[in-house]
Protein backbone atom coordinates (compact mmCIF):
# COMPACT_ATOMS: atom_id res chain seq x y z
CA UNK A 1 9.48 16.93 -9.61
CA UNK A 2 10.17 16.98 -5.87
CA UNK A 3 9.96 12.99 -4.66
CA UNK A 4 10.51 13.81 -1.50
CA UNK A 5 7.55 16.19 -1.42
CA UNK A 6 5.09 13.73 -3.29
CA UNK A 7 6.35 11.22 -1.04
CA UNK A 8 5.70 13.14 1.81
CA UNK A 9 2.12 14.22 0.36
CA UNK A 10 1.06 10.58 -0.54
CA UNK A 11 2.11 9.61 3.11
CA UNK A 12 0.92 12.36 5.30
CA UNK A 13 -2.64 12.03 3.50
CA UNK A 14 -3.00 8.30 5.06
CA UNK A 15 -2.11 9.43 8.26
CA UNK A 16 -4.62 12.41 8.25
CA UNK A 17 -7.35 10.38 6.47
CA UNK A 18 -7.78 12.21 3.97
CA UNK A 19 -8.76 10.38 0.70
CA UNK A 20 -9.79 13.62 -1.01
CA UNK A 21 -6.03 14.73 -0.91
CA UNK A 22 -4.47 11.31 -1.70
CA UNK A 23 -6.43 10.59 -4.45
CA UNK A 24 -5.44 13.84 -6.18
CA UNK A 25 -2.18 12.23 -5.94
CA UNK A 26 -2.97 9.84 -8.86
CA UNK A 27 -4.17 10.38 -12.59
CA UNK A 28 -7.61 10.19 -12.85
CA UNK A 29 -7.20 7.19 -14.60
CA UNK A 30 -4.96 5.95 -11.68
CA UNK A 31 -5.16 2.91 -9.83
CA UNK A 32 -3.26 1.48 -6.73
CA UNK A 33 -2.97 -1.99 -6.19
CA UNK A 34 -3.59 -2.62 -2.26
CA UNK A 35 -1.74 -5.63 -0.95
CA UNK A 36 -4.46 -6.44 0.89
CA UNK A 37 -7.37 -5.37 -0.28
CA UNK A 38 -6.34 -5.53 -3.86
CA UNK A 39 -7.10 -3.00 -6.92
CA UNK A 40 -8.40 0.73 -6.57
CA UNK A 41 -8.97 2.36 -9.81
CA UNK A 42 -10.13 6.24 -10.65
CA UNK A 43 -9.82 8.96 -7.84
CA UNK A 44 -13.23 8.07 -6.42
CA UNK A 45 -12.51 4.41 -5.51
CA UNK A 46 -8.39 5.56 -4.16
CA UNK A 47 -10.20 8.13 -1.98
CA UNK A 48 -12.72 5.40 -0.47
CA UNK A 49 -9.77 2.85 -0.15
CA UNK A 50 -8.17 5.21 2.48
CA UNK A 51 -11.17 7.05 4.00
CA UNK A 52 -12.89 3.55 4.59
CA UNK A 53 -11.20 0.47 3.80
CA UNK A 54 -7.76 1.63 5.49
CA UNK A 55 -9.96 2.40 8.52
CA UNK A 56 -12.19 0.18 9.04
CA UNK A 57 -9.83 -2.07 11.37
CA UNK A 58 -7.02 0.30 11.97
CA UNK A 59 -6.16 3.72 12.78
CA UNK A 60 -3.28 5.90 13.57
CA UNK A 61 -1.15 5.25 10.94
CA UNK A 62 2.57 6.10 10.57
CA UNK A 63 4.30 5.57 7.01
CA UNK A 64 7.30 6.98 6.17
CA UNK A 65 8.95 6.61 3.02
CA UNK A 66 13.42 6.13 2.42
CA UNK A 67 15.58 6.82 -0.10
CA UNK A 68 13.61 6.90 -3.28
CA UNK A 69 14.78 6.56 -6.72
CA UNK A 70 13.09 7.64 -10.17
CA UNK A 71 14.14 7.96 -13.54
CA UNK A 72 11.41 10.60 -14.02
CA UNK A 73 8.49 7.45 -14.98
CA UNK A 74 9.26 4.98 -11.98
CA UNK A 75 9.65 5.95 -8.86
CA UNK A 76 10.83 3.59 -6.30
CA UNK A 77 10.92 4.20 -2.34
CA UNK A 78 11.36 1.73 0.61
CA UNK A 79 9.22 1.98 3.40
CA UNK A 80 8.14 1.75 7.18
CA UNK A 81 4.51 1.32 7.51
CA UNK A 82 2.12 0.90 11.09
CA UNK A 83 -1.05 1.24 12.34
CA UNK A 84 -2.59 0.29 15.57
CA UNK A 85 -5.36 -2.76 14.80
CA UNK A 86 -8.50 -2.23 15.61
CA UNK A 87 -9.27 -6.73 15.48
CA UNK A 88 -10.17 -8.44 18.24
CA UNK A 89 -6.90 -10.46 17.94
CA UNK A 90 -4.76 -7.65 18.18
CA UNK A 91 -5.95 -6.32 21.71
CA UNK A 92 -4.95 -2.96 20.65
CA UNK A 93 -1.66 -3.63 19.23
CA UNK A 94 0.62 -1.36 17.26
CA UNK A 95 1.72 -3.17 14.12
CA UNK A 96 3.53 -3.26 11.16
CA UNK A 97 5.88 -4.21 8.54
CA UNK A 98 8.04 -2.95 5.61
CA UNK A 99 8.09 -3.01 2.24
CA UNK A 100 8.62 -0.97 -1.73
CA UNK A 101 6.50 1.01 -2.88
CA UNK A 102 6.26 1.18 -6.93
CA UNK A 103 5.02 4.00 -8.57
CA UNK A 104 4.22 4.76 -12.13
CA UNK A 105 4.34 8.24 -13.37
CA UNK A 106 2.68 10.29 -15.69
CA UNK A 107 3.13 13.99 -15.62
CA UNK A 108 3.82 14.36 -12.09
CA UNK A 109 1.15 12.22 -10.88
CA UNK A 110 0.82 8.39 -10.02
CA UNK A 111 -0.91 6.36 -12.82
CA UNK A 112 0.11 2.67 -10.72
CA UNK A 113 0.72 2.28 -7.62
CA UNK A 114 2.77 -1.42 -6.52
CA UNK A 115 4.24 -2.61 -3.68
CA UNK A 116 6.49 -5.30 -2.65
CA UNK A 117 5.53 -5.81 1.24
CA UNK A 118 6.81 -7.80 3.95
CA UNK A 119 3.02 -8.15 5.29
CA UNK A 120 3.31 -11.66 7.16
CA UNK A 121 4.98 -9.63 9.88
CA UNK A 122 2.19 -7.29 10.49
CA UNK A 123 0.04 -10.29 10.23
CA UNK A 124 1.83 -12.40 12.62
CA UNK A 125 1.81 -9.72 15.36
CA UNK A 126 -1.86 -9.01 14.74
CA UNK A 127 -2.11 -12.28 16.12
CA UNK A 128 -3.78 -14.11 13.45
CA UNK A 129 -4.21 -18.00 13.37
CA UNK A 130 -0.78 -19.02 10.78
CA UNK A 131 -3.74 -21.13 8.76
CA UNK A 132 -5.45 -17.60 8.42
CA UNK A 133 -1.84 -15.91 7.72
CA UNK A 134 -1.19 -19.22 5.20
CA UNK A 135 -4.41 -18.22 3.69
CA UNK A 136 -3.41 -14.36 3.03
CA UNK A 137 -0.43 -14.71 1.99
CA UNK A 138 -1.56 -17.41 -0.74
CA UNK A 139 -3.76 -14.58 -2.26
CA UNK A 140 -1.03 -12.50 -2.38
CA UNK A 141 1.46 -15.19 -4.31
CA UNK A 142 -1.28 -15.58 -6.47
CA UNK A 143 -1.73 -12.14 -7.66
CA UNK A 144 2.09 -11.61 -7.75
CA UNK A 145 2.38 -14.64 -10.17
CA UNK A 146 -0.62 -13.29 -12.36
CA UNK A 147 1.99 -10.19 -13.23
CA UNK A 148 3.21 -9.97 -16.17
CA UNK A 149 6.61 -10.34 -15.53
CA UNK A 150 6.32 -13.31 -13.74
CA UNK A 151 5.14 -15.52 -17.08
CA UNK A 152 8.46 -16.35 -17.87
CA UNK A 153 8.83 -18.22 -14.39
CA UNK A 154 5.44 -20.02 -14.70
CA UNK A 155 4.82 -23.23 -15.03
């Protein structure tokens, strides 16, 4: 498997808009976990994620993906990710923020999709309210520590 051309296929689809392509990416029974917007599951629901929910308050999007690593069933790859809001708070503003993306593999498609993002940057520039930003990134500590490998570290 070429990682560098999956990577460059999973990317190049968000920047085009093109669901149809990025979903074909995954196994039908695939699902990526948006750290925003949460859990997309099937090739339907990825497609709509990036066609409409990606969208709907951003556009012109650059991703690139760095350095990835797989043993053939995980694939690891740090990123660069920005997009120019579309919110009122962010006037217009190019933003963005970094992170790992975390993909599971099945026969040369993604069955998971993870990532471990830096997001409070992206939110910070937007120009969010930090009680709105506290607010965010609560969700997302909460649906890190509902993983299963963070049960050990619980409680």
């Amino acid at each position: 498997m070429d990682l560098s051309a999956l990577l460059k296929q999973f990317t190049s689809a968000v920047e085009r808009r093109d669901g149809r392509a990025f979903a074909q990416l995954f196994a039908e029974d695939g699902v990526y976990h948006d750290v925003f917007f949460g859990p997309f599951a099937g090739r339907a629901k990825i497609a709509e994620m990036i066609d409409d929910w990606f969208y709907r308050t951003a556009r012109d999007f650059r991703w690139e993906m760095f350095r990835p690593v797989s043993d053939g069933k995980m694939l690891y790859a740090y990123y660069t990710f920005s997009y120019v809001s579309t919110l009122p708070e962010a006037n217009g503003k190019r933003v963005g923020f970094d992170g790992v993306s975390m993909m599971q593999l099945r026969d040369g498609l993604i069955v998971e999709y993870r990532e471990v993002a830096n997001s409070s940057i992206g939110l910070l520039e937007i120009g969010f309210a930090p009680e709105r930003v506290a607010k965010i990134l609560g969700k997302e500590a909460k649906h890190i520590k509902e993983r299963a490998e963070w049960q050990r570290h619980a409680g």
